[in-house]
C-alpha atoms as a PDB file:
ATOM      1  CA  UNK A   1    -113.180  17.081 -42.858  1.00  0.00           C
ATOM      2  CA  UNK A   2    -112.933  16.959 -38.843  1.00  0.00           C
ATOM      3  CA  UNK A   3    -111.069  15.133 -36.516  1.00  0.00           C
ATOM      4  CA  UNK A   4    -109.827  15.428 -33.249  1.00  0.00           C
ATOM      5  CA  UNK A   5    -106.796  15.593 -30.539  1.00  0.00           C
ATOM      6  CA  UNK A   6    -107.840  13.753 -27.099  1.00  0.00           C
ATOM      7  CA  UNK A   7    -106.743  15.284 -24.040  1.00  0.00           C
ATOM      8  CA  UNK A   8    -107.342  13.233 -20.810  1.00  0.00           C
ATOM      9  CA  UNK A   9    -106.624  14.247 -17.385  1.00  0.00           C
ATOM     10  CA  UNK A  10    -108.423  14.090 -13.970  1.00  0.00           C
ATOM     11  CA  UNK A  11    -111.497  15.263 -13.131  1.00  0.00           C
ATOM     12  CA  UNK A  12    -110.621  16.970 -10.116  1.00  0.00           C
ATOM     13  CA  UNK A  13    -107.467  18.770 -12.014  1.00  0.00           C
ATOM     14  CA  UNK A  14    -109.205  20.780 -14.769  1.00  0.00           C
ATOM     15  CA  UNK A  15    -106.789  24.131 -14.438  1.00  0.00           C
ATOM     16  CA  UNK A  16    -108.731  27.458 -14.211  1.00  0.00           C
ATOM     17  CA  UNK A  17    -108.470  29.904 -17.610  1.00  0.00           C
ATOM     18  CA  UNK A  18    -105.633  32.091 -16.020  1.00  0.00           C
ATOM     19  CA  UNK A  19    -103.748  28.831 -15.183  1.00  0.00           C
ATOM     20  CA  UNK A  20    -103.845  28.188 -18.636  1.00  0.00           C
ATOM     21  CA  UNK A  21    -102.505  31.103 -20.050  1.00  0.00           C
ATOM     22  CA  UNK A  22     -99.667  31.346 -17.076  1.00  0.00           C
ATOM     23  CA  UNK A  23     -99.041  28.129 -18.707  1.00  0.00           C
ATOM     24  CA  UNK A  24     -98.835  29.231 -22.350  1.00  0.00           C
ATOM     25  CA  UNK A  25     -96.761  32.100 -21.447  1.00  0.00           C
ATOM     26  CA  UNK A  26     -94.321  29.614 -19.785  1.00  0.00           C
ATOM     27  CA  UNK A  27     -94.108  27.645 -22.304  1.00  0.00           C
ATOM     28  CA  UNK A  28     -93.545  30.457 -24.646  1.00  0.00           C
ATOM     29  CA  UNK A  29     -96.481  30.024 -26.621  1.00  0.00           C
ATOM     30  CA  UNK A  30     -98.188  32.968 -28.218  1.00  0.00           C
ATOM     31  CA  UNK A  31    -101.694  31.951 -27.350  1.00  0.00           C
ATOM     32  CA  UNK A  32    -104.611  32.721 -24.593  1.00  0.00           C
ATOM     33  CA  UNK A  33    -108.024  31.305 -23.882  1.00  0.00           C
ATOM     34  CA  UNK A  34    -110.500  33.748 -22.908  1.00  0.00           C
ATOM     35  CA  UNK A  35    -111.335  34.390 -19.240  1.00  0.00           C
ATOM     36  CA  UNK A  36    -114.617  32.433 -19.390  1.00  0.00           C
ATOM     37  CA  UNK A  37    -113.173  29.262 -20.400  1.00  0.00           C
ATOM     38  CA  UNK A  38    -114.252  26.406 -19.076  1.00  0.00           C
ATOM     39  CA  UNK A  39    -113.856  22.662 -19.525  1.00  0.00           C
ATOM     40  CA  UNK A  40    -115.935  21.555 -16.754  1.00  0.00           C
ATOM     41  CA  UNK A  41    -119.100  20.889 -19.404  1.00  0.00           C
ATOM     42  CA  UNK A  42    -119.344  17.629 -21.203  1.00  0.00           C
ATOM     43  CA  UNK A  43    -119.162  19.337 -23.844  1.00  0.00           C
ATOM     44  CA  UNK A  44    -119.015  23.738 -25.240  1.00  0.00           C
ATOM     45  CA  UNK A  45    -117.005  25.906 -27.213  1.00  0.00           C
ATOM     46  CA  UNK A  46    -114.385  28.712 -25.933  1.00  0.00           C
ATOM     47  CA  UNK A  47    -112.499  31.586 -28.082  1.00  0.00           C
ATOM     48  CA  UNK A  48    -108.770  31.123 -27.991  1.00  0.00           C
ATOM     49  CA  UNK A  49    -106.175  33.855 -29.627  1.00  0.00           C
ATOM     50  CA  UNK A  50    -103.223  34.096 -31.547  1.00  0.00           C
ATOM     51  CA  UNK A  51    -101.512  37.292 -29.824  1.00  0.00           C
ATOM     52  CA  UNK A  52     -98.744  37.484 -32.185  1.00  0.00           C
ATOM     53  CA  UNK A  53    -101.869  38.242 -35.002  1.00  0.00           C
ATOM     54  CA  UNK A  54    -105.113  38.723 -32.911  1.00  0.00           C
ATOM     55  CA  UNK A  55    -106.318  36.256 -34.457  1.00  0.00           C
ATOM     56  CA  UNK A  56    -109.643  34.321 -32.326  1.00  0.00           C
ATOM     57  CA  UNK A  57    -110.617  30.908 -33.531  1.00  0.00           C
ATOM     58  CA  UNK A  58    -113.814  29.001 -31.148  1.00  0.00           C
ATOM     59  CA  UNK A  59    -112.453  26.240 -29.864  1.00  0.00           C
ATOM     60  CA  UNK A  60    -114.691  23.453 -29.737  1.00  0.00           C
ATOM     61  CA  UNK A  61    -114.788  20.188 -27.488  1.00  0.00           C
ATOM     62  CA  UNK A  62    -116.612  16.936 -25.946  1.00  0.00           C
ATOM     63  CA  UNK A  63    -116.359  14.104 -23.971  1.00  0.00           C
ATOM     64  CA  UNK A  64    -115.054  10.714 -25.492  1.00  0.00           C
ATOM     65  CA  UNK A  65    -115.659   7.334 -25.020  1.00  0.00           C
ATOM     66  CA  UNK A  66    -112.292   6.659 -25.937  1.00  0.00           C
ATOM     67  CA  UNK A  67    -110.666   5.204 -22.399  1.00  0.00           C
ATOM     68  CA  UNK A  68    -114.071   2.203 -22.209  1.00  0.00           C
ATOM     69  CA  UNK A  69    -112.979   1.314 -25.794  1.00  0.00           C
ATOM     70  CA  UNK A  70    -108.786   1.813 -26.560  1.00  0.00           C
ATOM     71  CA  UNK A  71    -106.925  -0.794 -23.671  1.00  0.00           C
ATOM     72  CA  UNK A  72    -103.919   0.627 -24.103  1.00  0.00           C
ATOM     73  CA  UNK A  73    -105.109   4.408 -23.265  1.00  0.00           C
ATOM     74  CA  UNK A  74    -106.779   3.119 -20.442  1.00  0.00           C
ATOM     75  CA  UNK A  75    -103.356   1.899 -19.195  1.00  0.00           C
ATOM     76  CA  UNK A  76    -101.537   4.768 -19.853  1.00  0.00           C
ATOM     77  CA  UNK A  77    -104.646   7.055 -18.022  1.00  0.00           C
ATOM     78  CA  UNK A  78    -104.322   5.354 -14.557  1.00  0.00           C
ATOM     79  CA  UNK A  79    -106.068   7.317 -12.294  1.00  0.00           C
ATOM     80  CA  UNK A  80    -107.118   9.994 -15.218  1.00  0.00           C
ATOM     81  CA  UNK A  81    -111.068   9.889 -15.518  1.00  0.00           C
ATOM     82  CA  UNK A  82    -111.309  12.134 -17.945  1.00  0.00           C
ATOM     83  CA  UNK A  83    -111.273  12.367 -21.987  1.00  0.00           C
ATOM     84  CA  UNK A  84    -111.873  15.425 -23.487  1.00  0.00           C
ATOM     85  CA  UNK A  85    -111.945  15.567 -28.040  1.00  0.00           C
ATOM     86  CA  UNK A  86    -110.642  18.557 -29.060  1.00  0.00           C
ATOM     87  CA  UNK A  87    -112.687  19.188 -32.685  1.00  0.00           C
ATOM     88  CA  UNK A  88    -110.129  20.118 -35.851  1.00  0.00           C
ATOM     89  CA  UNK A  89    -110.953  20.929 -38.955  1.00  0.00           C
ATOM     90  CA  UNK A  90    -108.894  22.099 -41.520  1.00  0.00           C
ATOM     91  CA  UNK A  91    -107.757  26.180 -40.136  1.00  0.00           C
ATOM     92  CA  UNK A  92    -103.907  26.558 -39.100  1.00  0.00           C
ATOM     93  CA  UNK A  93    -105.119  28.831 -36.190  1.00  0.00           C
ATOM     94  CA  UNK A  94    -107.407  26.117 -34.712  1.00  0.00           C
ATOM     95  CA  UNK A  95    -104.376  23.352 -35.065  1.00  0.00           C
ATOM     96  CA  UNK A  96    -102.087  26.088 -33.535  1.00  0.00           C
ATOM     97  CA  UNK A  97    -104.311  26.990 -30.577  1.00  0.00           C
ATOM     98  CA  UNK A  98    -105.452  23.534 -30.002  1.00  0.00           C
ATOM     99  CA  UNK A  99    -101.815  22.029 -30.258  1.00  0.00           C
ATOM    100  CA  UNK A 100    -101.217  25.053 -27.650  1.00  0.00           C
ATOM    101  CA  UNK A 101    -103.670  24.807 -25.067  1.00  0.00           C
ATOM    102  CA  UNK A 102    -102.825  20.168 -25.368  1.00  0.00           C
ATOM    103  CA  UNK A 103     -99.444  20.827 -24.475  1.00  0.00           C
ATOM    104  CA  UNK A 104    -100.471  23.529 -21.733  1.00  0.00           C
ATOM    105  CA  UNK A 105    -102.846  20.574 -20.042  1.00  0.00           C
ATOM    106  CA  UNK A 106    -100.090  17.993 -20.155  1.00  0.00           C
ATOM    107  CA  UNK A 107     -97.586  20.217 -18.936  1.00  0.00           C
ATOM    108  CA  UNK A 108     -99.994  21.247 -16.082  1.00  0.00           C
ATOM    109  CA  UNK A 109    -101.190  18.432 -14.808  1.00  0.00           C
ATOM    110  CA  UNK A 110     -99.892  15.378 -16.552  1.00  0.00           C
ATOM    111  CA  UNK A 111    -102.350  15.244 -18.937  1.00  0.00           C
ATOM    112  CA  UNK A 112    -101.922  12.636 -21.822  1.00  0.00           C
ATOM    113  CA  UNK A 113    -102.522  13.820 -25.392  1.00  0.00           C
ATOM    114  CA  UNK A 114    -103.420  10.873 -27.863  1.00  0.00           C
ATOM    115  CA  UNK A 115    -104.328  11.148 -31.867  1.00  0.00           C
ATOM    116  CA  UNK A 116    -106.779   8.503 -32.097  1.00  0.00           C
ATOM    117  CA  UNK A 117    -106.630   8.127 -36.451  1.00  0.00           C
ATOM    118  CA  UNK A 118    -103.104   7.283 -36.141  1.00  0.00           C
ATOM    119  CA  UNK A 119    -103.260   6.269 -32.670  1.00  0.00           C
ATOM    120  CA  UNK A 120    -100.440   8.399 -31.764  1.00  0.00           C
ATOM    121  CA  UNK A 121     -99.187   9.772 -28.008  1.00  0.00           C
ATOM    122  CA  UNK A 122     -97.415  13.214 -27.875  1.00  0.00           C
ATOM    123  CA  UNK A 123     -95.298  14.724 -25.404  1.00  0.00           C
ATOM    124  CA  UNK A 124     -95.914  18.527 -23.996  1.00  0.00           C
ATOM    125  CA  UNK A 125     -92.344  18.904 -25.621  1.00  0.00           C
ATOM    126  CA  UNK A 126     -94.031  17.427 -29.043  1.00  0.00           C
ATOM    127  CA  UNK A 127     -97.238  19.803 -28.786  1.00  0.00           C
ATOM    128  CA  UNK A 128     -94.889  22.433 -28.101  1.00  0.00           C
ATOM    129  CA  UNK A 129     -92.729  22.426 -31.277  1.00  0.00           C
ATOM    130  CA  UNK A 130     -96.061  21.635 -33.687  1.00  0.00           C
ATOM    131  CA  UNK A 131     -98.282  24.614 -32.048  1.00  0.00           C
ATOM    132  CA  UNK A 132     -94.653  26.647 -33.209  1.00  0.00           C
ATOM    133  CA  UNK A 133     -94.966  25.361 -36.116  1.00  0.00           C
ATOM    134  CA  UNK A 134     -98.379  26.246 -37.212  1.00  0.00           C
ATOM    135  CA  UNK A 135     -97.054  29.201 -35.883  1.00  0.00           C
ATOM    136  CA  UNK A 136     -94.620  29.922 -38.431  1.00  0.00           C
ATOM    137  CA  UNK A 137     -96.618  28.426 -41.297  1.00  0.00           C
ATOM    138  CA  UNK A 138     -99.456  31.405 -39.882  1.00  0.00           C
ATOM    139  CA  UNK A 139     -97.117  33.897 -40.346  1.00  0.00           C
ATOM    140  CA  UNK A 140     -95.665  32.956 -43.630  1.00  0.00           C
ATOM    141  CA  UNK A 141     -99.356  33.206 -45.127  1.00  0.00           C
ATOM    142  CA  UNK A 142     -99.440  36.486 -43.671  1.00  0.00           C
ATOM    143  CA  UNK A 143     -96.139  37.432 -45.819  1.00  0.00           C
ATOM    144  CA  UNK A 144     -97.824  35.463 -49.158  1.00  0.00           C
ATOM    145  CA  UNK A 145    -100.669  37.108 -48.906  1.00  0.00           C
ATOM    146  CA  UNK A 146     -98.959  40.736 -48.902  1.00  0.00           C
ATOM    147  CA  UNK A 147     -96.424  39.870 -50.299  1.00  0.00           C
ATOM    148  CA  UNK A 148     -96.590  39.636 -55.052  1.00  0.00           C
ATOM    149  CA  UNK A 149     -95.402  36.156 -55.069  1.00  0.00           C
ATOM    150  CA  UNK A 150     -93.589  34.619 -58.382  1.00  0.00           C
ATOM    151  CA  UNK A 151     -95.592  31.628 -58.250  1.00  0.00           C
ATOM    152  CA  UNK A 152     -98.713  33.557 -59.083  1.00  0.00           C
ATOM    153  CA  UNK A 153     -97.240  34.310 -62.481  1.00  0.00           C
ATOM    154  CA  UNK A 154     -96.555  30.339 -63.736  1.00  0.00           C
ATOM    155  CA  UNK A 155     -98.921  28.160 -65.320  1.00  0.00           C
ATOM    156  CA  UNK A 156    -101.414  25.456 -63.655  1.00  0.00           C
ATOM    157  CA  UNK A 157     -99.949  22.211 -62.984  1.00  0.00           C
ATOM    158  CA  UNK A 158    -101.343  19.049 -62.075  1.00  0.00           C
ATOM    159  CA  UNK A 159    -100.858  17.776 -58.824  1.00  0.00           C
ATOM    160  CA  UNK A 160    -102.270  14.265 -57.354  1.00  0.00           C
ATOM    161  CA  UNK A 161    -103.224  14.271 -53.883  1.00  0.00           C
ATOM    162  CA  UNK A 162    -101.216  12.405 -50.927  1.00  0.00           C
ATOM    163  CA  UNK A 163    -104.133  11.792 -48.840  1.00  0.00           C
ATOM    164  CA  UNK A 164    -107.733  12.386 -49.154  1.00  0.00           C
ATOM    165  CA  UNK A 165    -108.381  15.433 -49.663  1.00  0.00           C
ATOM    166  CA  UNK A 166    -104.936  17.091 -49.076  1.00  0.00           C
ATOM    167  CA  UNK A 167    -102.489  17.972 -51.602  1.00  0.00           C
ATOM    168  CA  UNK A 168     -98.868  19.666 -51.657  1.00  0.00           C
ATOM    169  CA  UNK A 169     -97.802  23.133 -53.611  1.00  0.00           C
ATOM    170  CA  UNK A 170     -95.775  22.959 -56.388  1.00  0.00           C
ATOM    171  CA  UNK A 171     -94.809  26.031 -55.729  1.00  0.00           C
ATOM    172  CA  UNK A 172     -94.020  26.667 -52.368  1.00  0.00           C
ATOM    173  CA  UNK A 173     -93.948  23.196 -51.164  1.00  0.00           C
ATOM    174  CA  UNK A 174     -96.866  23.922 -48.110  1.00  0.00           C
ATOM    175  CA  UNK A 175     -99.188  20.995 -47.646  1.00  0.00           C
ATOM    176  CA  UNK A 176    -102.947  21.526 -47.321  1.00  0.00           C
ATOM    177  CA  UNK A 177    -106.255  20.976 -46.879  1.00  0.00           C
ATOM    178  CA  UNK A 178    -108.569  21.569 -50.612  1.00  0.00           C
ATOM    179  CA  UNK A 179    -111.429  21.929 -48.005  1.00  0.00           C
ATOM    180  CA  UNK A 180    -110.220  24.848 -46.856  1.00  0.00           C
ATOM    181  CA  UNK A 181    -111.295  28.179 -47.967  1.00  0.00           C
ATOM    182  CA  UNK A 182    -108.328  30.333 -46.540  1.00  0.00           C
ATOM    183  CA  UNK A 183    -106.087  28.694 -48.259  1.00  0.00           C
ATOM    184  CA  UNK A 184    -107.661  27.252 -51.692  1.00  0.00           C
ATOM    185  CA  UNK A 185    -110.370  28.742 -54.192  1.00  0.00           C
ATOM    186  CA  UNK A 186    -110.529  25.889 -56.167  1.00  0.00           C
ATOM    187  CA  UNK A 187    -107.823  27.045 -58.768  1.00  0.00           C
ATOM    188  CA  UNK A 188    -104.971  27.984 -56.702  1.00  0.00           C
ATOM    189  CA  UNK A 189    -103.057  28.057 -53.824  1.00  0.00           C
ATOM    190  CA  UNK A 190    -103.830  31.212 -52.183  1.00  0.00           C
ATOM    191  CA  UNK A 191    -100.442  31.065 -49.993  1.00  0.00           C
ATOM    192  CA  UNK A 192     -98.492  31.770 -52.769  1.00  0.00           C
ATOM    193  CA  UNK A 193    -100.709  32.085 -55.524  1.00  0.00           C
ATOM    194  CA  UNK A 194     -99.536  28.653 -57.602  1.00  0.00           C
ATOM    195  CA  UNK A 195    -102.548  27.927 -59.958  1.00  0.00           C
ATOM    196  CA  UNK A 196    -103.440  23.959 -59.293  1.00  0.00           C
ATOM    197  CA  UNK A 197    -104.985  21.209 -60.891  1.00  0.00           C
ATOM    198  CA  UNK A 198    -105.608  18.659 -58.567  1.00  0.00           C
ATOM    199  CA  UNK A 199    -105.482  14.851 -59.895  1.00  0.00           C
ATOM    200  CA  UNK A 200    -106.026  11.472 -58.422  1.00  0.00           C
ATOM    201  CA  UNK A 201    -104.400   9.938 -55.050  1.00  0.00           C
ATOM    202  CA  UNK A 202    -100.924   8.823 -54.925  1.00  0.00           C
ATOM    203  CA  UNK A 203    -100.549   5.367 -53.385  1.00  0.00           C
ATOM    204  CA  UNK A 204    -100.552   5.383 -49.903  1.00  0.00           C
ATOM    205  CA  UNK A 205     -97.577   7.059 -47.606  1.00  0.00           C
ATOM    206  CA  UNK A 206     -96.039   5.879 -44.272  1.00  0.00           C
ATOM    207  CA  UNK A 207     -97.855   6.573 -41.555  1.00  0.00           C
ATOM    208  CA  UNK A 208     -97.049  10.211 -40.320  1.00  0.00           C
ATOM    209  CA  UNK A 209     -97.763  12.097 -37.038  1.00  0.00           C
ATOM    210  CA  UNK A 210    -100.099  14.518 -37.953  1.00  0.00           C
ATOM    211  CA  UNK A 211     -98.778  17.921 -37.082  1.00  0.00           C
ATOM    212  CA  UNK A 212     -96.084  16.573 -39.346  1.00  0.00           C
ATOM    213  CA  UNK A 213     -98.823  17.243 -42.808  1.00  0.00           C
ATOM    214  CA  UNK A 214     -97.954  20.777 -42.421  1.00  0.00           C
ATOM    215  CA  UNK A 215     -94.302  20.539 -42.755  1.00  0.00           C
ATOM    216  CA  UNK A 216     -92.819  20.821 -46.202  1.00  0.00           C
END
């Protein structure tokens, strides 16, 4: 299941590759775009990398319709004239990098950063602390995964879904995607290693930003 951040900005201000990683480094963000970067197209792909794992993930991106159809963001853009999707799917790299490289844009050049399914504005500060986040939830895979882990050893249990598609560890309390191989075989968590059977929906939550689905 995809979605997408929306980044809009000016035209005329699209920084340069090494202007975003100056940028990343500033904001003490682990993360650089590769040298041929370039958001100029309507639409393209880019690698971006985790340098605290090496870790490369394509970025992926397109041009939106979104200021000709939500008033509001058309009020907030002003002079911005353009809206650039940011594609995510379900991989904690891609919502690190991409959370990155958003807050890297607004902090350079004023850039707004909107979440159209919740219809949801975030501040560079905001971006900051979820790219961190994902961040820390990267690393702490990286420990499960080499690390024998005590959940491995209990029995399945049943666990309903919060949203579609997404469901939380009994075991170590991480939220995630069922779509996504790195993290679920279809029996169990591969985090920790909690074996999961995965039930019907619960009723529906409060809305949520949505960096917030990958805090405990």
């Amino acid at each position: 299941m995809s979605h997408q951040l929306t980044v809009v900005l000016s035209g005329q201000s699209i920084p340069s590759p090494d202007a975003i990683n100056q940028e990343l480094s500033a904001l003490d963000l682990p993360c650089q775009v590769s040298p041929q970067a370039s958001l100029a197209p309507s639409s393209g792909s880019f690698s971006a990398t985790l340098t605290t794992s090496s870790q490369t993930c394509e970025i992926q991106f397109e041009d939106s319709d979104w200021l000709s159809e939500i008033s509001e963001l058309r009020q907030r853009a002003g002079d911005r004239d353009r809206c650039i999707d940011f594609i995510l799917g379900s991989d904690m790299v891609e919502c690190a990098l991409v959370s990155a490289i958003a807050a890297a844009l607004s902090s350079l050049c004023s850039a707004i950063v909107y979440y159209q399914p919740d219809d949801l504005y975030s501040t560079t500060e905001e971006n900051v602390a979820e790219a961190k986040l994902a961040i820390q939830n990267i690393k702490r895979d990286e420990f499960y995964s080499l690390t024998p882990s005590k959940y491995a050893k209990r029995k399945p249990r049943k666990v309903e879904t919060f949203i579609p598609g997404w469901i939380q560890c009994p075991g170590c309390s991480r939220k995630f995607s069922l779509s996504d191989p790195n993290v679920w075989d279809g029996t169990k968590h591969l985090s920790c290693g909690q074996k999961i059977i995965p039930t019907g929906q619960l009723k529906a939550l409060p809305p949520r930003k949505w960096w917030q689905f990958w805090k405990k």
